[in-house]
PDB file of N, CA and C in Angstrom:
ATOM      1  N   UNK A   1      42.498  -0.196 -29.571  1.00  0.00           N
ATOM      2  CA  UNK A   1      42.910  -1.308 -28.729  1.00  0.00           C
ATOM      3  C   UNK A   1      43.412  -0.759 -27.395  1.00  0.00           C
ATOM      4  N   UNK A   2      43.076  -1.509 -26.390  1.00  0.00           N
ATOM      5  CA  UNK A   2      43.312  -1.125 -25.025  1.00  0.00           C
ATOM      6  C   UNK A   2      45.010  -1.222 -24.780  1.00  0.00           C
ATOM      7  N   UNK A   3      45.811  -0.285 -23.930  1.00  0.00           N
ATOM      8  CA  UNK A   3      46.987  -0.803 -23.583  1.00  0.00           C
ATOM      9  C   UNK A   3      46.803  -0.717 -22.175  1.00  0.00           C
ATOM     10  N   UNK A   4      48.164  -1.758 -21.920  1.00  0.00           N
ATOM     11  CA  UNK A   4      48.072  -1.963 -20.579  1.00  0.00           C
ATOM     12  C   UNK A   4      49.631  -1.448 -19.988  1.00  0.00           C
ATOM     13  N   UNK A   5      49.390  -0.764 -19.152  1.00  0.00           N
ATOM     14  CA  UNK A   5      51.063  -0.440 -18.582  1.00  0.00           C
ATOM     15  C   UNK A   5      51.605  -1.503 -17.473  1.00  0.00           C
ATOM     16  N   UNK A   6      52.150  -2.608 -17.700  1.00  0.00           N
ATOM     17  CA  UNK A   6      52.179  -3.650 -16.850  1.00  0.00           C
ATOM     18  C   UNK A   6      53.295  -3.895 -16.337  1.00  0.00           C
ATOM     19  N   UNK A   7      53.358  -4.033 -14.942  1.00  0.00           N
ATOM     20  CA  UNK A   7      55.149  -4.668 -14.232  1.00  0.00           C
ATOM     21  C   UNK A   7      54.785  -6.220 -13.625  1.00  0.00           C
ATOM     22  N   UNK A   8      55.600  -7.218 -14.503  1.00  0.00           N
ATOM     23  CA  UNK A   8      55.001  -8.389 -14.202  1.00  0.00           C
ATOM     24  C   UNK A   8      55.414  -8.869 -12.907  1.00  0.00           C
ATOM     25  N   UNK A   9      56.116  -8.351 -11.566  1.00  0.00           N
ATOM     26  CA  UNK A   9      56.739  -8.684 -10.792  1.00  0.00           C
ATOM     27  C   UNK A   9      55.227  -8.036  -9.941  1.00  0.00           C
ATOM     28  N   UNK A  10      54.556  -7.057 -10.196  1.00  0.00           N
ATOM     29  CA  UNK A  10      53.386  -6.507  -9.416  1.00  0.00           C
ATOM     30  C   UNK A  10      52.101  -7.760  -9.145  1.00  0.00           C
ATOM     31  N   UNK A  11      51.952  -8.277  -7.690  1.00  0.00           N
ATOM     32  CA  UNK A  11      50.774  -8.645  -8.188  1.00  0.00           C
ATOM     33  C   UNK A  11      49.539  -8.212  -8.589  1.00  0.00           C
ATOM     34  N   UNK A  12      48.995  -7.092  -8.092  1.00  0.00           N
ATOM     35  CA  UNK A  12      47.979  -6.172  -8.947  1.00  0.00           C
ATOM     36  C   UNK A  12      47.843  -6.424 -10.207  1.00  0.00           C
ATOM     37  N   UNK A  13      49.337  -5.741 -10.846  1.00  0.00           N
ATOM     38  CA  UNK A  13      49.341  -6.188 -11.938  1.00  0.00           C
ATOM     39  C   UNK A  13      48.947  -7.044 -12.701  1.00  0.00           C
ATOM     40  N   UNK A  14      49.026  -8.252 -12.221  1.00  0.00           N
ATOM     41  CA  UNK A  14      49.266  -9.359 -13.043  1.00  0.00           C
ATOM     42  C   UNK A  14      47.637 -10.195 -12.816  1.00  0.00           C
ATOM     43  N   UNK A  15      47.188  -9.413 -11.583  1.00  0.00           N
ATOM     44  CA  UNK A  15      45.354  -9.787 -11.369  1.00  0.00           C
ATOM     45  C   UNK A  15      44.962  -8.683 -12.312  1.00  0.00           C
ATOM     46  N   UNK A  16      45.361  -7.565 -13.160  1.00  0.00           N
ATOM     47  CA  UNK A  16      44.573  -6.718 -14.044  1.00  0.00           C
ATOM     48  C   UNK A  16      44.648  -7.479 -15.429  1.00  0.00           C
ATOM     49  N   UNK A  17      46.035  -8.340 -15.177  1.00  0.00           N
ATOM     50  CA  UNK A  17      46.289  -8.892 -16.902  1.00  0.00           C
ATOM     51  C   UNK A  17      45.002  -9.901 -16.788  1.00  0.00           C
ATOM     52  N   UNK A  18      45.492 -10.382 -16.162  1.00  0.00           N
ATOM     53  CA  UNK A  18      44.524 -11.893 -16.132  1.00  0.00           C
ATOM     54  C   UNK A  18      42.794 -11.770 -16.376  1.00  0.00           C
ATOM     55  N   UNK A  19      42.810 -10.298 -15.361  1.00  0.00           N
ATOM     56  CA  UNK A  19      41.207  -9.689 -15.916  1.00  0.00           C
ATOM     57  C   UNK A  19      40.682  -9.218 -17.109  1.00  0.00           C
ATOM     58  N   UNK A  20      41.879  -8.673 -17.776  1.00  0.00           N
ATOM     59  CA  UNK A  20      41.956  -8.413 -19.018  1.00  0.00           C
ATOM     60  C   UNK A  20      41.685  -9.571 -20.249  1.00  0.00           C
ATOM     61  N   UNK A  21      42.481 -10.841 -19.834  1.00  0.00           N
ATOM     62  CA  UNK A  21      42.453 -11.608 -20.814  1.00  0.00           C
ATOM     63  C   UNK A  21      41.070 -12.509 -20.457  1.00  0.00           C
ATOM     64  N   UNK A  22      40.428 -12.682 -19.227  1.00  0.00           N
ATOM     65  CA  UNK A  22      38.648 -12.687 -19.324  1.00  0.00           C
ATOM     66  C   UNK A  22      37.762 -12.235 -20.058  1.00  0.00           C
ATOM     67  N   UNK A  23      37.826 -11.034 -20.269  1.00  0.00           N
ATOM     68  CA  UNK A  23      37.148 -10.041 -20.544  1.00  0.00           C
ATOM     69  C   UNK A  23      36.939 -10.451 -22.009  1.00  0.00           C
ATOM     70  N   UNK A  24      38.005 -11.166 -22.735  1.00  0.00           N
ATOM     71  CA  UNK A  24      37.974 -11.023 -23.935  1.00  0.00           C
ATOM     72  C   UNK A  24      38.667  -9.653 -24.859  1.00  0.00           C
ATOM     73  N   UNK A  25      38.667  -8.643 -24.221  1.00  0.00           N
ATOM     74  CA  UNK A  25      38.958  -7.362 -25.159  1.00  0.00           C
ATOM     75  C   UNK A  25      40.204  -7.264 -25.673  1.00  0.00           C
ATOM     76  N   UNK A  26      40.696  -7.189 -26.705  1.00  0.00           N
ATOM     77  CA  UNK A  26      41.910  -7.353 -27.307  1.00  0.00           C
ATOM     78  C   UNK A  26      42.737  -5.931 -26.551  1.00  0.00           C
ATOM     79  N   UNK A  27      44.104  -6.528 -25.899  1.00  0.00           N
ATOM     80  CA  UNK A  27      44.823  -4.651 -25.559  1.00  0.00           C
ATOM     81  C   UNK A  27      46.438  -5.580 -25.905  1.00  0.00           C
ATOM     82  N   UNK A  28      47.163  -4.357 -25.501  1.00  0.00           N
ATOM     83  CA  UNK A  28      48.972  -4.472 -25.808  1.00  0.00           C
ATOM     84  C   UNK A  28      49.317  -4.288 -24.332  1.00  0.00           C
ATOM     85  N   UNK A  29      50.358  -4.818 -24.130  1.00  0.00           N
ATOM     86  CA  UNK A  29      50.810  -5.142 -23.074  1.00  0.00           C
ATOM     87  C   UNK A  29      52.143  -4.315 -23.333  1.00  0.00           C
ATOM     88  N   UNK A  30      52.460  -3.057 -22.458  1.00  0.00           N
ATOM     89  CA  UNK A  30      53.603  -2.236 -22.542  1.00  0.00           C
ATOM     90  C   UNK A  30      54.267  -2.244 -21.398  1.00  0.00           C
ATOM     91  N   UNK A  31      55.715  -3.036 -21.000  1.00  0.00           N
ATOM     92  CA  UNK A  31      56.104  -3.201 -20.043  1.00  0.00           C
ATOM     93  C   UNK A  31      57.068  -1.741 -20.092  1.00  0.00           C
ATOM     94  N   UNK A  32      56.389  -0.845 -19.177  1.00  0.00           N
ATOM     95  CA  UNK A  32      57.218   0.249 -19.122  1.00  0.00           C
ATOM     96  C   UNK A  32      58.220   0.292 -18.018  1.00  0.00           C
ATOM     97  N   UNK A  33      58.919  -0.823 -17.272  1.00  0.00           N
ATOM     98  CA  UNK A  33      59.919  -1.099 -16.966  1.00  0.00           C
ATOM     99  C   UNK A  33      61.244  -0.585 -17.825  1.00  0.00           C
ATOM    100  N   UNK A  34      60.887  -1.871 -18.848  1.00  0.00           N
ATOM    101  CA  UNK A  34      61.998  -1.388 -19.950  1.00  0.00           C
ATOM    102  C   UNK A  34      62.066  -0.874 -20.981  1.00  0.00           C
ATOM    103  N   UNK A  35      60.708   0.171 -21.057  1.00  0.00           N
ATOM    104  CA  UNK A  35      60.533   1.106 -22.079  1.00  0.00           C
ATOM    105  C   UNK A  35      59.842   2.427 -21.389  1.00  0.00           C
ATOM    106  N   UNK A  36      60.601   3.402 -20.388  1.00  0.00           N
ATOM    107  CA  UNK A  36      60.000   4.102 -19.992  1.00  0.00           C
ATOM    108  C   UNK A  36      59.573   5.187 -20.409  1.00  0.00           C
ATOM    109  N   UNK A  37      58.504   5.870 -20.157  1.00  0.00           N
ATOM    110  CA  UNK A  37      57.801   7.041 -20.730  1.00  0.00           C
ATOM    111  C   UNK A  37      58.819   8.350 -20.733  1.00  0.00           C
ATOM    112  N   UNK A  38      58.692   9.398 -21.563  1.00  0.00           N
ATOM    113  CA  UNK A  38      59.290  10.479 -21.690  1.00  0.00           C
ATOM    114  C   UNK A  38      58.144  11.889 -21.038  1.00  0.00           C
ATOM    115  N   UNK A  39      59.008  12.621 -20.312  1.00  0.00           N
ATOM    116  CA  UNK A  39      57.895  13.632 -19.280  1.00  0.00           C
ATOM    117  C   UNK A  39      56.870  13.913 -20.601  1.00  0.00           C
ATOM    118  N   UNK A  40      56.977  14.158 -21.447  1.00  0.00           N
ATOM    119  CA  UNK A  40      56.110  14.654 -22.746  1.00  0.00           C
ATOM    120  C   UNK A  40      54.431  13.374 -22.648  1.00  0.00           C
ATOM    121  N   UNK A  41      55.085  12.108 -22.539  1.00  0.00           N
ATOM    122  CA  UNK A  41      54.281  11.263 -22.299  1.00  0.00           C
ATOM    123  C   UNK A  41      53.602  11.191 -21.308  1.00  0.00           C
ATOM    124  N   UNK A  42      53.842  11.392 -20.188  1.00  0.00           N
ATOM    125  CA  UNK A  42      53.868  11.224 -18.786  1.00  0.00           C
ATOM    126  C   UNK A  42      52.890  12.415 -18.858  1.00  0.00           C
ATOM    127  N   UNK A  43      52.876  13.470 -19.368  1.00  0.00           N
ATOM    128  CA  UNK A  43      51.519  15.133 -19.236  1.00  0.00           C
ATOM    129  C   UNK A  43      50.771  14.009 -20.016  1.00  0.00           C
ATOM    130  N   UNK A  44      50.852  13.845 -21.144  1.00  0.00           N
ATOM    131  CA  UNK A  44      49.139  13.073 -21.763  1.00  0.00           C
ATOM    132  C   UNK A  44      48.717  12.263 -20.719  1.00  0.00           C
ATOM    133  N   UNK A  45      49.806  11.324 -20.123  1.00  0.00           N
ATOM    134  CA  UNK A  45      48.923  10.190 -19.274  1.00  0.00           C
ATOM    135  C   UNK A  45      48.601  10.857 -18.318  1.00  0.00           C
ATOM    136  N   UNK A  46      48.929  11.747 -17.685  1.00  0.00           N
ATOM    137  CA  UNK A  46      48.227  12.451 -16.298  1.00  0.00           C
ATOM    138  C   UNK A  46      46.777  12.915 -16.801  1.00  0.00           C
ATOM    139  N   UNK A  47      46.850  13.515 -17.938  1.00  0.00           N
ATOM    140  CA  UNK A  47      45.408  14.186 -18.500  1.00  0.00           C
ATOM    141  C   UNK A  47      44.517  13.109 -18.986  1.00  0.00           C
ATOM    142  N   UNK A  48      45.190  11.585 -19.392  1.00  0.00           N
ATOM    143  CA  UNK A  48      44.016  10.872 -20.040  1.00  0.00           C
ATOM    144  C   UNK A  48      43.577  10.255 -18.108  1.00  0.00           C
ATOM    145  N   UNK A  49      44.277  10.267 -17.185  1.00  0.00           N
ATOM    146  CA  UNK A  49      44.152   9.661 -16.213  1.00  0.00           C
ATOM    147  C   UNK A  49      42.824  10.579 -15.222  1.00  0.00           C
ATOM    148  N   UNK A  50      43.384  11.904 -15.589  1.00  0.00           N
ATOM    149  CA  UNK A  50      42.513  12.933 -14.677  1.00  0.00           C
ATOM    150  C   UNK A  50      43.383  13.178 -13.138  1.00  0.00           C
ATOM    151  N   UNK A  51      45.027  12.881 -13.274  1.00  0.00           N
ATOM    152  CA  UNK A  51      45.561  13.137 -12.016  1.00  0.00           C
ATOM    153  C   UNK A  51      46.839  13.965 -12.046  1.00  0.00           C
ATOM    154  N   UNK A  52      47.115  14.641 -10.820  1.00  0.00           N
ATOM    155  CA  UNK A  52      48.345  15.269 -10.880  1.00  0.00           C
ATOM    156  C   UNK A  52      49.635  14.056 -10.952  1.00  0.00           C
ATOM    157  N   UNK A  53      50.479  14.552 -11.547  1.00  0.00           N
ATOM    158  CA  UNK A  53      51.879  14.049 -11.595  1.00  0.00           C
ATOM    159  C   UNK A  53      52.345  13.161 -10.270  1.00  0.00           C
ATOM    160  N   UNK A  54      52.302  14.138  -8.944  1.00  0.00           N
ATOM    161  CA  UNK A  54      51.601  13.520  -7.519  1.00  0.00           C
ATOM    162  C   UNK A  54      50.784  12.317  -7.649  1.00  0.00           C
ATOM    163  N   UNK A  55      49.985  12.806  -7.946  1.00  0.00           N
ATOM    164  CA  UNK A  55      49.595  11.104  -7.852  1.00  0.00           C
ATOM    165  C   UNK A  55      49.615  10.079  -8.803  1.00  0.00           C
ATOM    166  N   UNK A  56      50.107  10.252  -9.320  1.00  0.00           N
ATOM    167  CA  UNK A  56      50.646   9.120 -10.233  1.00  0.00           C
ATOM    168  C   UNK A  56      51.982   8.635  -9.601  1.00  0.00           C
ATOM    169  N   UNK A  57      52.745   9.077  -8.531  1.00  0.00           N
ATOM    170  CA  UNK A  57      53.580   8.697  -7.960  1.00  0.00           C
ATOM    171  C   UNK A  57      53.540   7.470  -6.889  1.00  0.00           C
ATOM    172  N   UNK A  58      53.807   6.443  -6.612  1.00  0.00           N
ATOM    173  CA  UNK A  58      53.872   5.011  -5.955  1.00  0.00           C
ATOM    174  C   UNK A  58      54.899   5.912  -4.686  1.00  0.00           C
ATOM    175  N   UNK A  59      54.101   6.605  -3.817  1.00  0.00           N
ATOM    176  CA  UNK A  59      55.114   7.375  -2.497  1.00  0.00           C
ATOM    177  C   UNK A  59      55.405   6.715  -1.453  1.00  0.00           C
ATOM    178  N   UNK A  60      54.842   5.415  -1.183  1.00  0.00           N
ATOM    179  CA  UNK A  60      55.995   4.050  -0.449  1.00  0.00           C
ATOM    180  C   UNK A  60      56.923   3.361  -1.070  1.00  0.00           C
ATOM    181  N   UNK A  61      57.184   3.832  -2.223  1.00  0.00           N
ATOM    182  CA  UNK A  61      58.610   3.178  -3.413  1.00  0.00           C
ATOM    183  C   UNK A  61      59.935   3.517  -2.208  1.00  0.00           C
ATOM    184  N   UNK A  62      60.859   2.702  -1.795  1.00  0.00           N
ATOM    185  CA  UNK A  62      61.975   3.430  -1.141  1.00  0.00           C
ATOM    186  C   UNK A  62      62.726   4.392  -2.030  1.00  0.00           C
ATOM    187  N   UNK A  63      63.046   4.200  -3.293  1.00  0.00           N
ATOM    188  CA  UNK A  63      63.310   5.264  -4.275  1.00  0.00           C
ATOM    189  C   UNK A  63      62.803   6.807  -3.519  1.00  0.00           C
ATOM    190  N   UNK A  64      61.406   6.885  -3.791  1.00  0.00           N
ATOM    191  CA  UNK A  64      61.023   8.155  -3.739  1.00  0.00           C
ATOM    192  C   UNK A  64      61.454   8.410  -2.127  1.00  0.00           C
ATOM    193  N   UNK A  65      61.238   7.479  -0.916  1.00  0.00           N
ATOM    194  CA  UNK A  65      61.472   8.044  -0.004  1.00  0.00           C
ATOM    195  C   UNK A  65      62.972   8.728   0.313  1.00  0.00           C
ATOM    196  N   UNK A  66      63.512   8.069   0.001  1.00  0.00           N
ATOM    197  CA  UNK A  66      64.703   8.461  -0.254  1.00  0.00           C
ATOM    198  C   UNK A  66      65.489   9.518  -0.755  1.00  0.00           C
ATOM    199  N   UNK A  67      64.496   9.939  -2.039  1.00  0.00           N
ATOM    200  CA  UNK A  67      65.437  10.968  -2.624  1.00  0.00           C
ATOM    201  C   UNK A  67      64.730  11.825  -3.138  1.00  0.00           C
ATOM    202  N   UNK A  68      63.482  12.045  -2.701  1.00  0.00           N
ATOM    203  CA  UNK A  68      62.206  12.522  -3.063  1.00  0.00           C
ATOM    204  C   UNK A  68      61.153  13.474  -2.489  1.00  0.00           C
ATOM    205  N   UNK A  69      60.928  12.132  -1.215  1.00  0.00           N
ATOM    206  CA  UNK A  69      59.673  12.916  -0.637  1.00  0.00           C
ATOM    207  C   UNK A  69      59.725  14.202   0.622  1.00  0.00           C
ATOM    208  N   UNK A  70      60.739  14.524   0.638  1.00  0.00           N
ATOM    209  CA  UNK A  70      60.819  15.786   1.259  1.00  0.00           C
ATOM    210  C   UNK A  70      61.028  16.807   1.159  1.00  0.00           C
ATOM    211  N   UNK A  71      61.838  16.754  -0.764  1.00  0.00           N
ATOM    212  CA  UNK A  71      61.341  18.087  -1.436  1.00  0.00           C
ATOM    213  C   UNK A  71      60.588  18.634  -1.848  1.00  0.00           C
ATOM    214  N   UNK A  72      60.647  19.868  -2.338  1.00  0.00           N
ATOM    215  CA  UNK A  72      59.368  20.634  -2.732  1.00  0.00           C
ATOM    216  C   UNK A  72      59.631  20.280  -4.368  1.00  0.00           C
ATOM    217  N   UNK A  73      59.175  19.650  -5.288  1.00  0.00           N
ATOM    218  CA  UNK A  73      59.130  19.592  -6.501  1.00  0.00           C
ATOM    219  C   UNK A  73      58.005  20.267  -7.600  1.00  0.00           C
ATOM    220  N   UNK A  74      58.152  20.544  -8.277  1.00  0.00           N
ATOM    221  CA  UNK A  74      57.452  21.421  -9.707  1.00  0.00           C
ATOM    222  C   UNK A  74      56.951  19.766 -10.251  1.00  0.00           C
ATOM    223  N   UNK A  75      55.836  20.026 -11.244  1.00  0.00           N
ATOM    224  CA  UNK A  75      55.401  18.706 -11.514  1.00  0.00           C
ATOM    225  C   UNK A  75      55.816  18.138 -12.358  1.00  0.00           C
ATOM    226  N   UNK A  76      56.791  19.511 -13.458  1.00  0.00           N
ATOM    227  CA  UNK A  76      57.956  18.455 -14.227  1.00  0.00           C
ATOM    228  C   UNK A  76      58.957  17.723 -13.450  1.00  0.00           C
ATOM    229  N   UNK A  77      59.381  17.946 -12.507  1.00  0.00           N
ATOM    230  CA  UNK A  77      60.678  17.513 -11.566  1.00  0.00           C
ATOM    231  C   UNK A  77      59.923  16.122 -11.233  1.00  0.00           C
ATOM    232  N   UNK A  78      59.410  16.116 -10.517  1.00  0.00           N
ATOM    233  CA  UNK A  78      58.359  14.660 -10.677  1.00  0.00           C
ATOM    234  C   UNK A  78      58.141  14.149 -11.619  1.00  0.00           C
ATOM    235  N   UNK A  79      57.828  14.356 -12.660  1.00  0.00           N
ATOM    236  CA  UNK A  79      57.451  13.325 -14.218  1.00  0.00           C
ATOM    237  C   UNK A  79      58.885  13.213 -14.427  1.00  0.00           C
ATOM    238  N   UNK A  80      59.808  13.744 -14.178  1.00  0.00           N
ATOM    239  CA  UNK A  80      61.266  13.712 -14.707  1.00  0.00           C
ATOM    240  C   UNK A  80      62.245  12.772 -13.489  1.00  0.00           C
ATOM    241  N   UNK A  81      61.404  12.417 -12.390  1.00  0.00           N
ATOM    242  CA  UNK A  81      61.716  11.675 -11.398  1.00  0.00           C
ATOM    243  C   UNK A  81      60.867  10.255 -11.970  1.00  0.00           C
ATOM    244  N   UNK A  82      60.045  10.482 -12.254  1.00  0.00           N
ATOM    245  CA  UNK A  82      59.407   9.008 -12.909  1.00  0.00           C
ATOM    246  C   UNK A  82      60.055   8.317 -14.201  1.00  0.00           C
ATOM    247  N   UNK A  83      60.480   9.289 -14.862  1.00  0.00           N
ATOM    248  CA  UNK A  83      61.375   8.656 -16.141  1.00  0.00           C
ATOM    249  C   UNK A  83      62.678   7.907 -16.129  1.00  0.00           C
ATOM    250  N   UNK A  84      63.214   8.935 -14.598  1.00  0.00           N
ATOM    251  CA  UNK A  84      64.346   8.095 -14.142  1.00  0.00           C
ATOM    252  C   UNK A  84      64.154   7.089 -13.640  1.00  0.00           C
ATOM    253  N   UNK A  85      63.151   6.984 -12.618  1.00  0.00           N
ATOM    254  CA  UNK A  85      62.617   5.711 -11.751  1.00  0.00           C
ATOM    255  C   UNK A  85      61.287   5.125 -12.075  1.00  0.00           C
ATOM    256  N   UNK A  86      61.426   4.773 -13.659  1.00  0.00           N
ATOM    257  CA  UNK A  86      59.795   4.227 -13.742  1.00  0.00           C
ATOM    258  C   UNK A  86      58.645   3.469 -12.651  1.00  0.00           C
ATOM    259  N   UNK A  87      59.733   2.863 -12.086  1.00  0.00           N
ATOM    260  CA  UNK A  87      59.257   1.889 -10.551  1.00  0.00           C
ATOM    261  C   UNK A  87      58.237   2.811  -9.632  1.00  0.00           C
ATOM    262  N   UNK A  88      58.567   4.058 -10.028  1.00  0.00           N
ATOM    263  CA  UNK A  88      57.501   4.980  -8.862  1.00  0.00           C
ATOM    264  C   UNK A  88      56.406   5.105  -9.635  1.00  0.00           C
ATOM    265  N   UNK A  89      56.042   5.073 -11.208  1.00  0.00           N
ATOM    266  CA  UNK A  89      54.897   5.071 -11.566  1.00  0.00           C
ATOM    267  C   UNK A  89      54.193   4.058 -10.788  1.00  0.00           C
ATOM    268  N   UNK A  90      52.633   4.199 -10.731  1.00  0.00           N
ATOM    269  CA  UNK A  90      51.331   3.736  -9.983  1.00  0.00           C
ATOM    270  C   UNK A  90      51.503   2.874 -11.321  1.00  0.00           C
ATOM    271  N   UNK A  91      50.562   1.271 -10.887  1.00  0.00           N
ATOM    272  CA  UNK A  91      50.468   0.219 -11.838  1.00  0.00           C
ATOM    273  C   UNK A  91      49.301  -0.142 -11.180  1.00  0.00           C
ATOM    274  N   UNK A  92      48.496  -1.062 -12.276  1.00  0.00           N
ATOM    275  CA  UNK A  92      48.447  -1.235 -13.920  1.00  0.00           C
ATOM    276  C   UNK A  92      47.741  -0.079 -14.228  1.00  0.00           C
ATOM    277  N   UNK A  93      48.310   0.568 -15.098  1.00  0.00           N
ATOM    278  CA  UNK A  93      47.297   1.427 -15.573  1.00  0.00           C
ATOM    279  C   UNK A  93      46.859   1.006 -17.491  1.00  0.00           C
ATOM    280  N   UNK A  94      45.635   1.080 -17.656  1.00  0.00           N
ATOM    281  CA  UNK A  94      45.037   0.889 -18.479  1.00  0.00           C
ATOM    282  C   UNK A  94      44.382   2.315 -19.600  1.00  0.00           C
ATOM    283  N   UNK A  95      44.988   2.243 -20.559  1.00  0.00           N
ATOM    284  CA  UNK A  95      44.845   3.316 -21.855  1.00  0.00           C
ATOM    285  C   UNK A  95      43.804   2.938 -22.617  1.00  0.00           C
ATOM    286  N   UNK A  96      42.525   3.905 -22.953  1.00  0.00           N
ATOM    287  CA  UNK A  96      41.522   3.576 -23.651  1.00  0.00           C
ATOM    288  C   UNK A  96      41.307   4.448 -24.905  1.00  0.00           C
ATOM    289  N   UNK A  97      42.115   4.998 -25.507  1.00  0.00           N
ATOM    290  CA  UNK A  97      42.072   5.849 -26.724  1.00  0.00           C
ATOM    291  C   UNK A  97      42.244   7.508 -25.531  1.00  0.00           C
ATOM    292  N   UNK A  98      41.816   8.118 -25.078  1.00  0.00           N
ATOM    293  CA  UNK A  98      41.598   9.652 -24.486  1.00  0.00           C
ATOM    294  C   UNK A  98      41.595   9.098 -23.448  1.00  0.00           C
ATOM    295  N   UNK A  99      41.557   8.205 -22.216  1.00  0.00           N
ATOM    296  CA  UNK A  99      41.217   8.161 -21.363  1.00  0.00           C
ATOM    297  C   UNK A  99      41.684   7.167 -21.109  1.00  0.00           C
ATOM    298  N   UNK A 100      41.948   6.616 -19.239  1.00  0.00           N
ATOM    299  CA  UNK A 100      42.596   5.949 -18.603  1.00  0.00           C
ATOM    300  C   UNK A 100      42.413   5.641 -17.534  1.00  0.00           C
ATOM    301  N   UNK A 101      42.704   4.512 -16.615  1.00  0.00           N
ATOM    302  CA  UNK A 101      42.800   4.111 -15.037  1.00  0.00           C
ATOM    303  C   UNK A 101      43.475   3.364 -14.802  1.00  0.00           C
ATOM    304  N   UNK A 102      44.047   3.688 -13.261  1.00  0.00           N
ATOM    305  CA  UNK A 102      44.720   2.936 -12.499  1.00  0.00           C
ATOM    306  C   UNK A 102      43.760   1.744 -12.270  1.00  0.00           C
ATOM    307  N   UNK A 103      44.444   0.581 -12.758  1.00  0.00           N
ATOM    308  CA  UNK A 103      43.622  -1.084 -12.459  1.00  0.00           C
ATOM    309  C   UNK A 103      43.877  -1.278 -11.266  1.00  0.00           C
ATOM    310  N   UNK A 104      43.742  -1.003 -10.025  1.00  0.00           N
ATOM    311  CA  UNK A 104      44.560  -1.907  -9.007  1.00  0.00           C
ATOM    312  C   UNK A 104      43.088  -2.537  -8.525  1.00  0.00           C
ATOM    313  N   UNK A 105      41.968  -1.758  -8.444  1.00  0.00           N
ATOM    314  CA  UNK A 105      40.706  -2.359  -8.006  1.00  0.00           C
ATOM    315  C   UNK A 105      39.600  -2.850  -9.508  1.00  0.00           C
ATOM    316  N   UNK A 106      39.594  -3.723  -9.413  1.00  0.00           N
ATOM    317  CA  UNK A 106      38.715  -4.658 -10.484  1.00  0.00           C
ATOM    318  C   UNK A 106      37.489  -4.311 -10.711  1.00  0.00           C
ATOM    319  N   UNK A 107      36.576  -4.236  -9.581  1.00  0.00           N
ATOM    320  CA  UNK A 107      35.201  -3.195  -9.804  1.00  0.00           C
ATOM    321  C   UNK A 107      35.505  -2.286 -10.833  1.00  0.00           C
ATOM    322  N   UNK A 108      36.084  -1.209 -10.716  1.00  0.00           N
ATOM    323  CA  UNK A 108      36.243  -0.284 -11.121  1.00  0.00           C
ATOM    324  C   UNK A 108      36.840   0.106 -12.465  1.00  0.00           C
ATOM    325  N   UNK A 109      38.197  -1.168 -12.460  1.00  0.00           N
ATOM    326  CA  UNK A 109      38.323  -1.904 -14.051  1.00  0.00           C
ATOM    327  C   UNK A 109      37.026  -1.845 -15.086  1.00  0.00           C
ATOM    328  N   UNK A 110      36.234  -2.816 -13.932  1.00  0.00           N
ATOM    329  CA  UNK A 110      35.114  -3.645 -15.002  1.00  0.00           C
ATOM    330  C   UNK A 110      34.253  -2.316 -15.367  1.00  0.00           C
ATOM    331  N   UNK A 111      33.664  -1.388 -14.567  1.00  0.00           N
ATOM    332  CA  UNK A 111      32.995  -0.217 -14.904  1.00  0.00           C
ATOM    333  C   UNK A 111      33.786   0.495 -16.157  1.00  0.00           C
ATOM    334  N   UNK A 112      34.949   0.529 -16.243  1.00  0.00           N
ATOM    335  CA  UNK A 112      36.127   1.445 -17.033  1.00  0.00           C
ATOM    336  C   UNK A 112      35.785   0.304 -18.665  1.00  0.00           C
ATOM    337  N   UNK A 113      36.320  -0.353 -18.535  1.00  0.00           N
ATOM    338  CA  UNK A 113      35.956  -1.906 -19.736  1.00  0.00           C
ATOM    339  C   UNK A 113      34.340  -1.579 -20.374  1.00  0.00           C
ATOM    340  N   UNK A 114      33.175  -1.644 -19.322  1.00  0.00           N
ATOM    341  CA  UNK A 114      32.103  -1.770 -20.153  1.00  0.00           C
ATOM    342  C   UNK A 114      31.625  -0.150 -20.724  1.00  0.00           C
ATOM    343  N   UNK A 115      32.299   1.019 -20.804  1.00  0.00           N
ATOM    344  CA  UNK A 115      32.177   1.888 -21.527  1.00  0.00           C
ATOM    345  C   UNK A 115      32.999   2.113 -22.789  1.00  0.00           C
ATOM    346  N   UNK A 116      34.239   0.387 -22.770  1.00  0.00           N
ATOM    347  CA  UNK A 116      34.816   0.917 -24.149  1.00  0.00           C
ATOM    348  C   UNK A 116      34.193   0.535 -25.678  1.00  0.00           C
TER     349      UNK A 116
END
C-alpha cells in the first residue's frame, strides 16, 4: 500500500491527496507533522527517494534560514535538523514499497502511480 507523507495546511499537498484518491489506489496517509521521522528513517527515505539529505530540505522554510543555511552541515546534522523541524521536510512525498517521490508535480505523480 502506498503512503503518503502529508501536511494538510500544504496546498501541494492536499492537490497530491486528492490525486491520490482519483486514482483509486488504496495508500495511508502519515501526517508527519505530528509523527516525525527519526534520522534512521530519514537515510531509508533519502535512498528510497534517490536524494541527498540537502535536498530533501524545504531551504525557503524561515526555520532553516535562520538557523541553518549558512552552516556547513554533515548530512546527519541535517536529517537531525529535519527531525527537529519536520516543517523543512519537502512535501508530499509518496512511499511505494523501495521507492519514492516528491508529489508536488502531478505528471510525474501519475508516471510514479502507473508503475505500481
Amino acid at each position: 500500500m502506498l503512503q503518503v507523507l502529508h501536511n494538510p495546511r500544504c496546498g501541494k499537498s492536499r492537490n497530491c491527496l486528492a490525486f491520490l484518491q482519483e486514482s483509486g489506489k488504496e495508500f495511508e496517509v502519515i501526517h508527519y507533522l505530528s509523527t516525525p521521522f527519526s534520522v534512521a528513517e530519514l537515510k531509508i527515505l533519502c535512498k528510497k527517494l534517490d536524494l541527498s539529505p540537502l535536498a530533501l530540505v524545504r531551504q525557503k522554510e524561515a526555520i532553516w534560514i535562520a538557523n541553518y543555511q549558512t552552516k556547513s552541515l554533515t548530512e546527519d546534522e541535517i536529517l537531525t535538523a529535519i527531525v527537529a523541524h519536520p516543517i523543512l521536510m519537502e512535501r508530499p512525498i509518496i512511499i511505494d514499497g523501495h521507492r519514492a517521490i516528491i508529489g508536488r508535480e502531478l505528471d510525474k505523480l501519475a508516471l510514479f502511480l502507473s508503475h505500481s
